[in-house]
C-alpha atoms as a PDB file:
ATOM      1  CA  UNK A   1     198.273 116.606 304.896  1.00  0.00           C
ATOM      2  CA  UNK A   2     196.460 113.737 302.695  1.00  0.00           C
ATOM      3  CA  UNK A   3     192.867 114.400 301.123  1.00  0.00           C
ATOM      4  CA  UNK A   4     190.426 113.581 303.975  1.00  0.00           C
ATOM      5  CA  UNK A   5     192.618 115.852 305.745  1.00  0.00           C
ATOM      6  CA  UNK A   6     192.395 118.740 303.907  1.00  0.00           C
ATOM      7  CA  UNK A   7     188.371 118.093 303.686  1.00  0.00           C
ATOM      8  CA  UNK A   8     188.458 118.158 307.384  1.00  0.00           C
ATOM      9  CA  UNK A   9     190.278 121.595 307.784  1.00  0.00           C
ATOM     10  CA  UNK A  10     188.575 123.479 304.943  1.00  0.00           C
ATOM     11  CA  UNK A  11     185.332 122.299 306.708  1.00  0.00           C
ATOM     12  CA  UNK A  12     185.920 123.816 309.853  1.00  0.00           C
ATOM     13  CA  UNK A  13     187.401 126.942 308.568  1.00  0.00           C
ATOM     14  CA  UNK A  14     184.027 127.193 306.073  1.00  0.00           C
ATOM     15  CA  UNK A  15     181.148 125.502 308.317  1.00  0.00           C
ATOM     16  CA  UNK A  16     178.516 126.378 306.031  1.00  0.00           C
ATOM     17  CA  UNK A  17     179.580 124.088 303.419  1.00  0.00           C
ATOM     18  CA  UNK A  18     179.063 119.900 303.553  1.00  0.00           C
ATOM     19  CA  UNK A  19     182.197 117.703 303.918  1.00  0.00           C
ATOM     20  CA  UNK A  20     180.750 116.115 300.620  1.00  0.00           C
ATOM     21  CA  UNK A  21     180.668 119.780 298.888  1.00  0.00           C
ATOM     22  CA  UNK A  22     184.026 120.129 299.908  1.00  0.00           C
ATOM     23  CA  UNK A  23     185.504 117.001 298.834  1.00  0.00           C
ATOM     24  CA  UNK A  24     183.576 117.429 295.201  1.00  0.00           C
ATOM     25  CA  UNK A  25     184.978 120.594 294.905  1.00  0.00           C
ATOM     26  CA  UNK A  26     188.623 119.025 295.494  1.00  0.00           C
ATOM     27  CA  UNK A  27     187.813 116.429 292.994  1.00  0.00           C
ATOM     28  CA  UNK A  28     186.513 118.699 290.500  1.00  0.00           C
ATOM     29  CA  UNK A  29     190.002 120.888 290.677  1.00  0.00           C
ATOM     30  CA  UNK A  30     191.911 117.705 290.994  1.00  0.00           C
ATOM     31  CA  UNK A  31     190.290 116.862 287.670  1.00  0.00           C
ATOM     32  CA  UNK A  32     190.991 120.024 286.184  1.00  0.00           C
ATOM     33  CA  UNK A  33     194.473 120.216 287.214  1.00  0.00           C
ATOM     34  CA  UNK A  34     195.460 116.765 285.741  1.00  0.00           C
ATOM     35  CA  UNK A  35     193.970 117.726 282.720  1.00  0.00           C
ATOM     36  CA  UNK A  36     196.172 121.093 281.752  1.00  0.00           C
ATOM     37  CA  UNK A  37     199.112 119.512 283.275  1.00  0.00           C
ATOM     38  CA  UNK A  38     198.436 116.673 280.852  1.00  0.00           C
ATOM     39  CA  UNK A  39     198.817 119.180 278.102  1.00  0.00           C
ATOM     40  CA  UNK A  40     201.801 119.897 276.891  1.00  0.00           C
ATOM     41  CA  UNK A  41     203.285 123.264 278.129  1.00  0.00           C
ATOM     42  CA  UNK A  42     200.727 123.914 280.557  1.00  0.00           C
ATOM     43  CA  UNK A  43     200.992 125.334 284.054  1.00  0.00           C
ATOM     44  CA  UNK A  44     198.926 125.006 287.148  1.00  0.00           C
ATOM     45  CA  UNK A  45     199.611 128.366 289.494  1.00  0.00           C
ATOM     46  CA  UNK A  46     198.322 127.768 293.205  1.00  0.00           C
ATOM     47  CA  UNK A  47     198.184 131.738 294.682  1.00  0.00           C
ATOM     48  CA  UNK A  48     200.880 132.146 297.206  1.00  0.00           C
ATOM     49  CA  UNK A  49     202.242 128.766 296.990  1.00  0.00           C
ATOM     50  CA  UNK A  50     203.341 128.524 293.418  1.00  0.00           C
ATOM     51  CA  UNK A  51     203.907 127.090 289.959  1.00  0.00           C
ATOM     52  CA  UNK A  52     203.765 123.480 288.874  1.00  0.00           C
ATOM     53  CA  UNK A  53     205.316 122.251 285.370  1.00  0.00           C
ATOM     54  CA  UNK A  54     205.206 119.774 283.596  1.00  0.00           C
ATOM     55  CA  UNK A  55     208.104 119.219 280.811  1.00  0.00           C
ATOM     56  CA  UNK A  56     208.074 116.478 278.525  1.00  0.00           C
ATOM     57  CA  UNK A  57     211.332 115.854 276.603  1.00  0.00           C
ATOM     58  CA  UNK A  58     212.475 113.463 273.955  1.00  0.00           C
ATOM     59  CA  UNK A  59     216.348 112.149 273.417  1.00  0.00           C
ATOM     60  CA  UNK A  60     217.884 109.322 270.961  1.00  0.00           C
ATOM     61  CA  UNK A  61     219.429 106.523 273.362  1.00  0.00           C
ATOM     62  CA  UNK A  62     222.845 105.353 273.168  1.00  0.00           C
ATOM     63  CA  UNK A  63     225.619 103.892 274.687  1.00  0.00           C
ATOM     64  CA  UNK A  64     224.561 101.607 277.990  1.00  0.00           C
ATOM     65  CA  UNK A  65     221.459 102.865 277.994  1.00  0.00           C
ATOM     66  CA  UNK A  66     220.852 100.971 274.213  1.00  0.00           C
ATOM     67  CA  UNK A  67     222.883  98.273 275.305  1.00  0.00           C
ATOM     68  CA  UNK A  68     220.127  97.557 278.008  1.00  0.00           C
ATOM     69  CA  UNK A  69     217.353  98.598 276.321  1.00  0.00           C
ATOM     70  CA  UNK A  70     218.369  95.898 273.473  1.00  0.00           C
ATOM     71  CA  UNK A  71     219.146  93.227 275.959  1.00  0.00           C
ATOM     72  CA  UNK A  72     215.718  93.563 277.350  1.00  0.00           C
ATOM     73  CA  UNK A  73     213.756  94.198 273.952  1.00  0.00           C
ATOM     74  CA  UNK A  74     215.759  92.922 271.552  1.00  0.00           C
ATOM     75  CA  UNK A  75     215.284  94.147 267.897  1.00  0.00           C
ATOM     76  CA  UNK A  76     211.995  95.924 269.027  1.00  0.00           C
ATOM     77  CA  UNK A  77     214.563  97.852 271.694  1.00  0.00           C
ATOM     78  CA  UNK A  78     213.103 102.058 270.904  1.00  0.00           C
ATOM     79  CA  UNK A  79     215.288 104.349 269.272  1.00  0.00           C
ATOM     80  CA  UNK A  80     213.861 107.381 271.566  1.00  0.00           C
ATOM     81  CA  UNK A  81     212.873 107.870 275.006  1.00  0.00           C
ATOM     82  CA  UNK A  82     210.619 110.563 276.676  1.00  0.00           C
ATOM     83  CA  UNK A  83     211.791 111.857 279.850  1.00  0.00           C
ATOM     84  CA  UNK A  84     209.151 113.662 282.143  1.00  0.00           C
ATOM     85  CA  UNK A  85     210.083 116.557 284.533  1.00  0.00           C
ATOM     86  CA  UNK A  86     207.562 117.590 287.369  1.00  0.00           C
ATOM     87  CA  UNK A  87     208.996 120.446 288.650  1.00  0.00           C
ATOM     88  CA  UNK A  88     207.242 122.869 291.320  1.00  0.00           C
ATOM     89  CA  UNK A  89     208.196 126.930 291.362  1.00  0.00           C
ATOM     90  CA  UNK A  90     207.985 128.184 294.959  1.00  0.00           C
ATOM     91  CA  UNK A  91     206.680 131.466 294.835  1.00  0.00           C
ATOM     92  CA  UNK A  92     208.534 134.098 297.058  1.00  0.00           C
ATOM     93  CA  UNK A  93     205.739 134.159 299.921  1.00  0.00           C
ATOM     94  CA  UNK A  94     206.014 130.250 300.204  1.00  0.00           C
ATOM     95  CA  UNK A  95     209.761 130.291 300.076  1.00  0.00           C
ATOM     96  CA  UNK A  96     209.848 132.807 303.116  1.00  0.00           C
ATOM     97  CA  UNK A  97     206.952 130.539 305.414  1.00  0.00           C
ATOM     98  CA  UNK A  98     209.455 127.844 304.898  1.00  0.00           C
ATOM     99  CA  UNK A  99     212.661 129.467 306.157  1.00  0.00           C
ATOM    100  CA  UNK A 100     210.417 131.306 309.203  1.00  0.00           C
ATOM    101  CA  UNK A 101     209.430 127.609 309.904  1.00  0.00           C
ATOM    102  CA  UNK A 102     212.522 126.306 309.751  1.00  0.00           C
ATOM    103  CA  UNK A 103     214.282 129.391 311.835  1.00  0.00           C
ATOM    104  CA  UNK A 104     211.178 128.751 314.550  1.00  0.00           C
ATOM    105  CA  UNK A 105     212.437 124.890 314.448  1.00  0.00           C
ATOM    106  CA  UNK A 106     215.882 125.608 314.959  1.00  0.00           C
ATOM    107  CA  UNK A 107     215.036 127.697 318.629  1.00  0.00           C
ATOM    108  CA  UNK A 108     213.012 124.525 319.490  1.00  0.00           C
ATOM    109  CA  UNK A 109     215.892 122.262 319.672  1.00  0.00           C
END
């Protein structure tokens, strides 16, 4: 389900709100979201879906990895990299929809 999607469906389900409301509302929350996530530490928690982290962490290069770096950067080659984890925490209620789904799929075939 993309964006214009999700306007669509919310609109029908709420028919006293404007396709425009709705998709300003989406922005708005989008916005808001990117910023705490761009926060370090900070977690976004969607009710009954789950928990989405970011984790930013820093390590010294070596080995291959410095080889390449240097080949490609030469004396300006960085001494430390940041690695960035996105990680999304099912909650429990999401977790079973999935495996109901999934069980439903399987007696379809």
């Amino acid at each position: 389900m993309n964006h214009r999607q999700t306007i669509r469906e919310i609109s029908k389900r709420l028919p006293r709100l404007k396709r425009r409301d709705v998709a300003e509302v989406l922005e708005v929350m989008t916005e808001l979201w990117l910023e705490e996530l761009a926060q370090p530490g900070q977690t976004v928690t969607v009710a009954d879906l789950g928990k989405l982290v970011v984790e930013v962490q820093n390590f010294h290069s070596g080995g291959t990895v410095q080889q390449r770096l240097q080949q490609k950067y030469g004396s300006r080659a960085p001494k430390t990299l940041k690695r960035i984890y996105v990680r999304f925490r099912p909650t429990a209620k999401f977790r079973k929809a999935i495996q109901v789904a999934s069980i439903e799929e399987g007696q379809v075939e």
